[in-house]
Each structure stands twice: as C-alpha cells, then as structure tokens.
N, C-alpha and C. Protein backbone atom coordinates (compact mmCIF):
# COMPACT_ATOMS: atom_id res chain seq x y z
N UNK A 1 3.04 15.80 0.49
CA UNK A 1 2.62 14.42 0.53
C UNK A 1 2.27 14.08 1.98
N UNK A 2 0.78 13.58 2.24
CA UNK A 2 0.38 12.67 3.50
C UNK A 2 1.35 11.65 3.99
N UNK A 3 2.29 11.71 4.69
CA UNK A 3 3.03 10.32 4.82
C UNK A 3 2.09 9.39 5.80
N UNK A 4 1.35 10.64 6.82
CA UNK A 4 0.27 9.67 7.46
C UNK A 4 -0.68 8.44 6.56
N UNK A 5 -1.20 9.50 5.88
CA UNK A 5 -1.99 8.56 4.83
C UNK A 5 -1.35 7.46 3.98
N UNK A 6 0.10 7.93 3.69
CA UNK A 6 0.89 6.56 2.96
C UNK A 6 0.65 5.38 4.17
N UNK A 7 0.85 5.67 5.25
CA UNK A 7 1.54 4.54 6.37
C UNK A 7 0.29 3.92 6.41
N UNK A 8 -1.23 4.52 6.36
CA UNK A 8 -1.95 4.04 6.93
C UNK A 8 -2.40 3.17 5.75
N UNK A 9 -1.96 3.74 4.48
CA UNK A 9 -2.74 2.65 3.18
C UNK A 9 -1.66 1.65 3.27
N UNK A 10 -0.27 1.83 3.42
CA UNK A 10 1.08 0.79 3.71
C UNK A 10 0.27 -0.24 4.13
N UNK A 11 -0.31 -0.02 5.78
CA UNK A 11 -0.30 -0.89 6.78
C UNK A 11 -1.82 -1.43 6.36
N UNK A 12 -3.01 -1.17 5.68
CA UNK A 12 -4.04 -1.43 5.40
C UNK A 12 -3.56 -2.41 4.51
N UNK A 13 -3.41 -2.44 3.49
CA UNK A 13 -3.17 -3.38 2.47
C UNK A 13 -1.66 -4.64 3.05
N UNK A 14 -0.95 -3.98 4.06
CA UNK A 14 -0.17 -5.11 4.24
C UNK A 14 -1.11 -6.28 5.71
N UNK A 15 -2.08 -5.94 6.17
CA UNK A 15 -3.00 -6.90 6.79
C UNK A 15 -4.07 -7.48 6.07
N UNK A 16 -4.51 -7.07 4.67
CA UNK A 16 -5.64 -7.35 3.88
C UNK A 16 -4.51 -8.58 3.27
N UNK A 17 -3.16 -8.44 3.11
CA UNK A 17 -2.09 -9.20 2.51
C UNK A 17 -1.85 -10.67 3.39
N UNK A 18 -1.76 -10.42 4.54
CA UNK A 18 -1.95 -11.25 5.78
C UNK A 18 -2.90 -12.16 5.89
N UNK A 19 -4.02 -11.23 5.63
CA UNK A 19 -5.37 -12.51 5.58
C UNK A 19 -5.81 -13.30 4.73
N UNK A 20 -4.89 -12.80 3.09
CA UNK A 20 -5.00 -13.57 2.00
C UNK A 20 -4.09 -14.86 2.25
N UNK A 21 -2.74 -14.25 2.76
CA UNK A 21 -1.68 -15.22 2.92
C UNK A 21 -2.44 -16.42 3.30
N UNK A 22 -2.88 -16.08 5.10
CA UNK A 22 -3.12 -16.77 6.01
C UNK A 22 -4.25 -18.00 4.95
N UNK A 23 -5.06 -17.86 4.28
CA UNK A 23 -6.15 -18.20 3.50
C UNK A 23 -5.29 -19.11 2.84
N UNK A 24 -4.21 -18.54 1.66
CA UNK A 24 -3.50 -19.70 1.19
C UNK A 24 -2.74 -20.51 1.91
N UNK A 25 -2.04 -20.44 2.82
CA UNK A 25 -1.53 -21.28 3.53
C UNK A 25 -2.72 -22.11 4.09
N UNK A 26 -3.57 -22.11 4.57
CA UNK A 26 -4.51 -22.92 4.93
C UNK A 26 -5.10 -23.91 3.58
N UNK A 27 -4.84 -22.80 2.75
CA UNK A 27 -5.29 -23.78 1.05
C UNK A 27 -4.26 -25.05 0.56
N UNK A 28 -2.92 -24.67 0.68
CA UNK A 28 -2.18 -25.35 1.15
C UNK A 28 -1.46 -26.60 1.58
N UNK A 29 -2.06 -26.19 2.73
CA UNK A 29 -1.83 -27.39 3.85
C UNK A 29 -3.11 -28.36 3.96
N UNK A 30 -3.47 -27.96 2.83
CA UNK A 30 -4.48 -29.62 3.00
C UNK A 30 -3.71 -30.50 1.47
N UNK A 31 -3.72 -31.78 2.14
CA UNK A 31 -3.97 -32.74 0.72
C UNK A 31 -4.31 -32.16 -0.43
N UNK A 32 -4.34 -33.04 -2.12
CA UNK A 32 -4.94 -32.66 -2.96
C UNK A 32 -6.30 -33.51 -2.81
N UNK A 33 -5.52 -34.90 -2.19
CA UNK A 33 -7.25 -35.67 -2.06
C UNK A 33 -7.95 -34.87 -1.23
N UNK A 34 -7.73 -34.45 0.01
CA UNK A 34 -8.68 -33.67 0.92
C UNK A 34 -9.17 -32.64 -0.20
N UNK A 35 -8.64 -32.01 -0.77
CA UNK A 35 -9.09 -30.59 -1.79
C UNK A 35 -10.08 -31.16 -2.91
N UNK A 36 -10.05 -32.50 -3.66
CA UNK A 36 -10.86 -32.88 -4.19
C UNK A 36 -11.77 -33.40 -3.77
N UNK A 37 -11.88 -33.89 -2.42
CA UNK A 37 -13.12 -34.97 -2.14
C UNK A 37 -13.15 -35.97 -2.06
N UNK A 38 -12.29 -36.97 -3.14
CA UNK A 38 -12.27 -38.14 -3.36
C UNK A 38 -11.05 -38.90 -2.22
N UNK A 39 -11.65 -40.07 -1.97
CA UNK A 39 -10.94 -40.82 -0.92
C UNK A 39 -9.66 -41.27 -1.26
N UNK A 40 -9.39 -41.75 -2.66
CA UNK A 40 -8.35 -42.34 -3.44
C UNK A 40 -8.07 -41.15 -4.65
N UNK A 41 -6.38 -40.84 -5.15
CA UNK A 41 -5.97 -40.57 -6.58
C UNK A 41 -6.74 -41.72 -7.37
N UNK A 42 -6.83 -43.07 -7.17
CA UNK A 42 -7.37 -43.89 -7.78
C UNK A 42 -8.16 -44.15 -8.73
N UNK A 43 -9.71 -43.58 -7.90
CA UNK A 43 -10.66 -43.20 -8.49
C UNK A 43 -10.96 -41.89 -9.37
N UNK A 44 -10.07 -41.15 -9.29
CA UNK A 44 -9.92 -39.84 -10.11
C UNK A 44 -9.30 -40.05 -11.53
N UNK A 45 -10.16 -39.05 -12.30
CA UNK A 45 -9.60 -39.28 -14.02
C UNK A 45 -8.44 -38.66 -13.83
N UNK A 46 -7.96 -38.32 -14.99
CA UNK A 46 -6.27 -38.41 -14.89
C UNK A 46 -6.56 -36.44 -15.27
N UNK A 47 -8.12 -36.48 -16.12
CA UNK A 47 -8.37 -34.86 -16.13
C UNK A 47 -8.39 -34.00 -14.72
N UNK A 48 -9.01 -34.67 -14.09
CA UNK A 48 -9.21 -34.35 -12.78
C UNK A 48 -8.25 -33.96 -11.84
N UNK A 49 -7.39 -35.01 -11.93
CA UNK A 49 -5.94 -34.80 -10.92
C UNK A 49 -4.68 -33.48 -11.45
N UNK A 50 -5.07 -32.99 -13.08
CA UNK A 50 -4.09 -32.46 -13.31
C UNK A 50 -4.58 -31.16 -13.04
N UNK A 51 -6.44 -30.94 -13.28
CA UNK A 51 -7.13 -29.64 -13.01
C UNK A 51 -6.24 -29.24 -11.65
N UNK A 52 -6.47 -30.08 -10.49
CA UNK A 52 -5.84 -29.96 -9.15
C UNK A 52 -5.16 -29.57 -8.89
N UNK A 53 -4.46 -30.08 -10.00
CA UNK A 53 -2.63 -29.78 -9.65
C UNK A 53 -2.42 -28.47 -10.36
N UNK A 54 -2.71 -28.31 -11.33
CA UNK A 54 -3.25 -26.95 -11.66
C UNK A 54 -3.56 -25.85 -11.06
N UNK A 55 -4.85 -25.94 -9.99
CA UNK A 55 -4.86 -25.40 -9.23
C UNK A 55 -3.99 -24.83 -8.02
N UNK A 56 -3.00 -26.14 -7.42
CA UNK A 56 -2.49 -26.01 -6.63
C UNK A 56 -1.18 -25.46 -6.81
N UNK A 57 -0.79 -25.21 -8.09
CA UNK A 57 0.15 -24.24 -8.54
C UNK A 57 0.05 -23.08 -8.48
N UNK A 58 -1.10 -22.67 -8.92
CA UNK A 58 -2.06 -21.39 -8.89
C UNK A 58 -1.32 -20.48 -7.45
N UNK A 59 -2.54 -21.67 -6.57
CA UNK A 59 -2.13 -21.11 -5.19
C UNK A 59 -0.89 -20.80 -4.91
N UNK A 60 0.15 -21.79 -5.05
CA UNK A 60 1.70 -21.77 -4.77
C UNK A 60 2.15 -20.34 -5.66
N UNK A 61 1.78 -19.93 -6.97
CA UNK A 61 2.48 -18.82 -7.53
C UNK A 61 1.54 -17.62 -7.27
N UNK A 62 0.09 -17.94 -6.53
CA UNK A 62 -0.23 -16.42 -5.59
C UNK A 62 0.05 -16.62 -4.83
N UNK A 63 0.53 -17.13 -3.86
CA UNK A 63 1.41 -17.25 -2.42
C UNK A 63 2.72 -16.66 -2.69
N UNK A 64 3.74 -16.72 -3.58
CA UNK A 64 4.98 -16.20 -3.66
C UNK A 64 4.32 -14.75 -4.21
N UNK A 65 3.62 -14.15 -5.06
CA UNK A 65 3.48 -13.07 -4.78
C UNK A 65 2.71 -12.03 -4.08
N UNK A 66 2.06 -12.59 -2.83
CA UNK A 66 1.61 -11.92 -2.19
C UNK A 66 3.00 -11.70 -0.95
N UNK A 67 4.05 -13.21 -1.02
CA UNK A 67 4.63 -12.62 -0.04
C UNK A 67 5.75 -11.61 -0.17
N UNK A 68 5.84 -11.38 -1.70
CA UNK A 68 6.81 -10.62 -2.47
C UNK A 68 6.08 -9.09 -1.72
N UNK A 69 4.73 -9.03 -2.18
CA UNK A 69 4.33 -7.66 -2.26
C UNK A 69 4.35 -7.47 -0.38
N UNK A 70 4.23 -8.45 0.59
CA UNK A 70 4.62 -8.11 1.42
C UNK A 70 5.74 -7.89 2.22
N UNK A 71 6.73 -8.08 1.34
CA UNK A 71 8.26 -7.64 1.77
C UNK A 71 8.12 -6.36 1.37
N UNK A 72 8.20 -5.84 0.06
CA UNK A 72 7.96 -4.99 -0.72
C UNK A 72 7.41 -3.64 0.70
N UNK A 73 6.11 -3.96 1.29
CA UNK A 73 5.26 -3.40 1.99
C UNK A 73 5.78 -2.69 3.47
N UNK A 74 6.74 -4.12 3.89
CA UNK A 74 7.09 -4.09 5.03
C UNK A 74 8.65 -3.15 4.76
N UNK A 75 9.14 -2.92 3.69
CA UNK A 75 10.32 -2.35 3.49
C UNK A 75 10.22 -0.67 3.30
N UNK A 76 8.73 -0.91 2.90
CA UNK A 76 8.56 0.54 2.35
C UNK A 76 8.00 1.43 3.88
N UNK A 77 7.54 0.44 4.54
CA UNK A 77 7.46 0.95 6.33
C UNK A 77 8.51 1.12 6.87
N UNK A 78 9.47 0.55 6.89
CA UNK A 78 10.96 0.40 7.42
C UNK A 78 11.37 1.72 6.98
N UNK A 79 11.11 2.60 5.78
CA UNK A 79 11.72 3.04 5.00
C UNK A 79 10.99 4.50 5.55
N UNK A 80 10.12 4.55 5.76
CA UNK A 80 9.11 5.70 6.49
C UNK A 80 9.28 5.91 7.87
N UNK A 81 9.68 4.71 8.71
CA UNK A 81 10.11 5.35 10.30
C UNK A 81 11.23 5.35 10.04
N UNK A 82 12.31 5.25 9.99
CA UNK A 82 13.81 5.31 9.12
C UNK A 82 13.78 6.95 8.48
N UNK A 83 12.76 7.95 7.57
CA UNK A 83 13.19 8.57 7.21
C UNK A 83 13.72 8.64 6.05
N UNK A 84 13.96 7.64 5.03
CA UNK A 84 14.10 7.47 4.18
C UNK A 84 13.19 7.48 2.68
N UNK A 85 11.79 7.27 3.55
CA UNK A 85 10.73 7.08 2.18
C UNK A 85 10.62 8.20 1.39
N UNK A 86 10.05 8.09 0.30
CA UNK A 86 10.30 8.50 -1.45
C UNK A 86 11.68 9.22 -1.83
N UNK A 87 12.72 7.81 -1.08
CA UNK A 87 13.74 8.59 -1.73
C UNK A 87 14.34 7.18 -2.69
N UNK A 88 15.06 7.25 -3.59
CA UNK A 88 15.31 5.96 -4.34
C UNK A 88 16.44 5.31 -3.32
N UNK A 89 16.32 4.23 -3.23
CA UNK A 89 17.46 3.19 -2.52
C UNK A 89 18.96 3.07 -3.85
N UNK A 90 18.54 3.26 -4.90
CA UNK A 90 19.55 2.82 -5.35
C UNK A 90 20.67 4.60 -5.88
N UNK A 91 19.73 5.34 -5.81
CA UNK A 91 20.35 6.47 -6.19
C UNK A 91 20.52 7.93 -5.02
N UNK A 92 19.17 7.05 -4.09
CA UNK A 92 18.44 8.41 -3.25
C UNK A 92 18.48 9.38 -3.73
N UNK A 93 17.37 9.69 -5.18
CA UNK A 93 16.99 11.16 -5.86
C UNK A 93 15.71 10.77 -5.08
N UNK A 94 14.89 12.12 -5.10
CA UNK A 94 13.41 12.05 -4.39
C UNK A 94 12.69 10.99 -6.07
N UNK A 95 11.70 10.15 -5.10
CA UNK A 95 10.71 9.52 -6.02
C UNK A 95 9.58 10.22 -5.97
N UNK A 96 8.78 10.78 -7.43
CA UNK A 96 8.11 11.70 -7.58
C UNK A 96 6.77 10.94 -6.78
N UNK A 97 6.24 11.96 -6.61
CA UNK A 97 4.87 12.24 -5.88
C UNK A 97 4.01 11.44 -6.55
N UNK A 98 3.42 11.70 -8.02
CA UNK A 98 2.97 10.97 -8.42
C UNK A 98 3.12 8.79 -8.33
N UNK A 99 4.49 8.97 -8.51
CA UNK A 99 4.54 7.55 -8.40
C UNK A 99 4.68 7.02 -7.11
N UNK A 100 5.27 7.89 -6.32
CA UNK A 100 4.47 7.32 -4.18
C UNK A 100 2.81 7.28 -4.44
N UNK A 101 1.99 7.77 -5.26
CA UNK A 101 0.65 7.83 -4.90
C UNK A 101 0.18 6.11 -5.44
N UNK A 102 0.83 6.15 -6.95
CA UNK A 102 -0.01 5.17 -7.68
C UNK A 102 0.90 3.56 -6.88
N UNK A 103 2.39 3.81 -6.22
CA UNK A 103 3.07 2.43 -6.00
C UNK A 103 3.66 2.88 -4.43
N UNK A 104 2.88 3.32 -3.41
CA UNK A 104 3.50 3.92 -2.38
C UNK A 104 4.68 2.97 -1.72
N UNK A 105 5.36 1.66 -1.77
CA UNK A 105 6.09 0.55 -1.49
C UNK A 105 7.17 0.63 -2.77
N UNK A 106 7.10 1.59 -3.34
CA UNK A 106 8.18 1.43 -4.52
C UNK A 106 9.34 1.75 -3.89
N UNK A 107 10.66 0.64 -4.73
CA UNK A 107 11.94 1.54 -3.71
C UNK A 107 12.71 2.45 -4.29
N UNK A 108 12.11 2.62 -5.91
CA UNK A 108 12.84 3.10 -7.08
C UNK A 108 12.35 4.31 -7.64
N UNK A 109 13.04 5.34 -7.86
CA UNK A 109 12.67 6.25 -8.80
C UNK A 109 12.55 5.82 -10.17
N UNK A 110 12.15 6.45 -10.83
CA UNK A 110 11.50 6.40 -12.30
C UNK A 110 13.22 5.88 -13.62
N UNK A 111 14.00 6.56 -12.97
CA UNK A 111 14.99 5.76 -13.51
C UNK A 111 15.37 4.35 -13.11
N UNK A 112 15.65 4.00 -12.29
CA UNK A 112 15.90 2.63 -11.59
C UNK A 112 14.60 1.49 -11.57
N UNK A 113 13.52 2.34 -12.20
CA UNK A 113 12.16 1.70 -11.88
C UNK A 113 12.00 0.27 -13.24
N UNK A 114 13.02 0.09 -13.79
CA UNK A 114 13.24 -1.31 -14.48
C UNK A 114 13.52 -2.04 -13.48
N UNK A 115 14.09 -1.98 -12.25
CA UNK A 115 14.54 -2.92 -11.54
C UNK A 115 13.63 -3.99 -10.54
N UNK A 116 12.01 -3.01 -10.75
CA UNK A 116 11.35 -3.66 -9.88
C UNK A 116 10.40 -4.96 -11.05
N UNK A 117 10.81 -5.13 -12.19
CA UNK A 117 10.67 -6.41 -12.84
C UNK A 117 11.11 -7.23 -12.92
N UNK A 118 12.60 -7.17 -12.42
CA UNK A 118 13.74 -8.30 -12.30
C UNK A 118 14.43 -8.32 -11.09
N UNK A 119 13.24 -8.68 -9.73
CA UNK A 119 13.04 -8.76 -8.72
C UNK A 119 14.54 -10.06 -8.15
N UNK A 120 14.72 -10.76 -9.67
CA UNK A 120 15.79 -11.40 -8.53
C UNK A 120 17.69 -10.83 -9.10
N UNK A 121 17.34 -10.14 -9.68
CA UNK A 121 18.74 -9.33 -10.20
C UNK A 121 19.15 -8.52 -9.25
N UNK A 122 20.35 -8.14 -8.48
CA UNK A 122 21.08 -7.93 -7.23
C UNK A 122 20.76 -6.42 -7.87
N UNK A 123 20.32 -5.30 -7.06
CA UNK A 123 20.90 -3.84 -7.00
C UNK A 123 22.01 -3.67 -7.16
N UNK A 124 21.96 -2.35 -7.97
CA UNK A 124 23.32 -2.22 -8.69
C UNK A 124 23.58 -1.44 -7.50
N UNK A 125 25.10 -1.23 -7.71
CA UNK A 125 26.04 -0.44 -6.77
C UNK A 125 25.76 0.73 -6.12
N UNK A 126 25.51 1.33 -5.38
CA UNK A 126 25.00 2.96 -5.15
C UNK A 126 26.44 3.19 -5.68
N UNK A 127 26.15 5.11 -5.77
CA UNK A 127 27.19 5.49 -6.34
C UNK A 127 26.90 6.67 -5.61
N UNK A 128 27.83 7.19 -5.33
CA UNK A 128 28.56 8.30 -4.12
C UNK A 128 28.63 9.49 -4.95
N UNK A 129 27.79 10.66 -4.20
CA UNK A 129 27.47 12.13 -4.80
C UNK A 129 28.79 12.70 -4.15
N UNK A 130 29.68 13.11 -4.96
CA UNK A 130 30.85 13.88 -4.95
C UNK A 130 30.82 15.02 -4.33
C-alpha cells in the first residue's frame, strides 16, 4: 500500500473539504432576508419563507457533515504520522487493503465497521491480546 498516495488523497480532499466548509459558513452567516432578496419577512409568502428555511437547514445538515468527514480526515492523518494507519482503533487487526483504498479515513476494520453509522455511540472497550 502507497501510504504516500493515501496522505496525499487524505490531505487533497481534506482542503477541497475546507473550501466547501469555508463556502457554507459564508452561506450561513448571512440573513435569510439577505439570502432571499426581499427587504421585509413581511412581504414574503409564507411558501417562500419555509422554501428558505428549508434551504437553510440543508446547509446546516451539509455543514455538520462535511465537518464530520473532516474530523474523520484529520484523524486518519494523525493516525499515519503516529504509525498507526490501517490498523483498527478498536481492535488494532490490520484494515484490509481493499477497504483503505475505497474509505482511506476509516478507523475500523470490517468487523467494527458497524460503528462508523452510529457515529454518536461511544467505542466499545479495546480488549487486550493476551
């Protein structure tokens, strides 16, 4: 396995991640009136204001996961100068080759790999090779 090439697709996609961020946060931090145009909620149909708000949820739930996938990103770097990468965090068996290629930021081997859906459920215990 390239670990060069992991680090360098790591660090590629965690600045392409950056500039999306940076984009929503700027999306953001404006008003909804600034985002619609209109001077007043007032003058807006009631369709109108909820499209918005709609929208502005949007943004808010791709903003939490872009910054997910950039923890995710930044851990799996940590995890490569550390010495640690494709090994599982929760078991440290090697994580197969194949799945560093297709999820190179994964922290899980193929057994433990339920865990990266229930992102807010605590890691289970490591358990100590005798």
């Amino acid at each position: 396995m390239d670990l060069k090439a992991i680090e360098r697709r790591l660090r590629d996609e965690r600045r392409d991640l950056g500039e999306t961020l940076a984009h929503l946060n700027d999306q953001l931090s404006r008003s909804q009136s600034e985002e619609s145009g209109e001077l007043s909620v007032v003058d807006q149909h009631i369709a109108d204001i909820a499209t918005d708000t709609e929208f502005r949820e949007l943004d808010i739930m791709q903003r939490k996961m872009v910054e997910d996938r950039t923890r995710l990103l930044d851990e799996a770097l940590e995890r490569l100068e550390r010495g640690r990468f494709g090994r599982c965090v929760v078991c440290a068996r090697e994580i197969p080759e194949a799945r560093l290629e297709a999820l190179p930021w994964t922290p899980y081997c193929l057994e433990h790999a339920s865990l990266e859906s229930t992102p807010a459920s605590p890691l289970p215990q490591r358990t100590r090779r005798a």
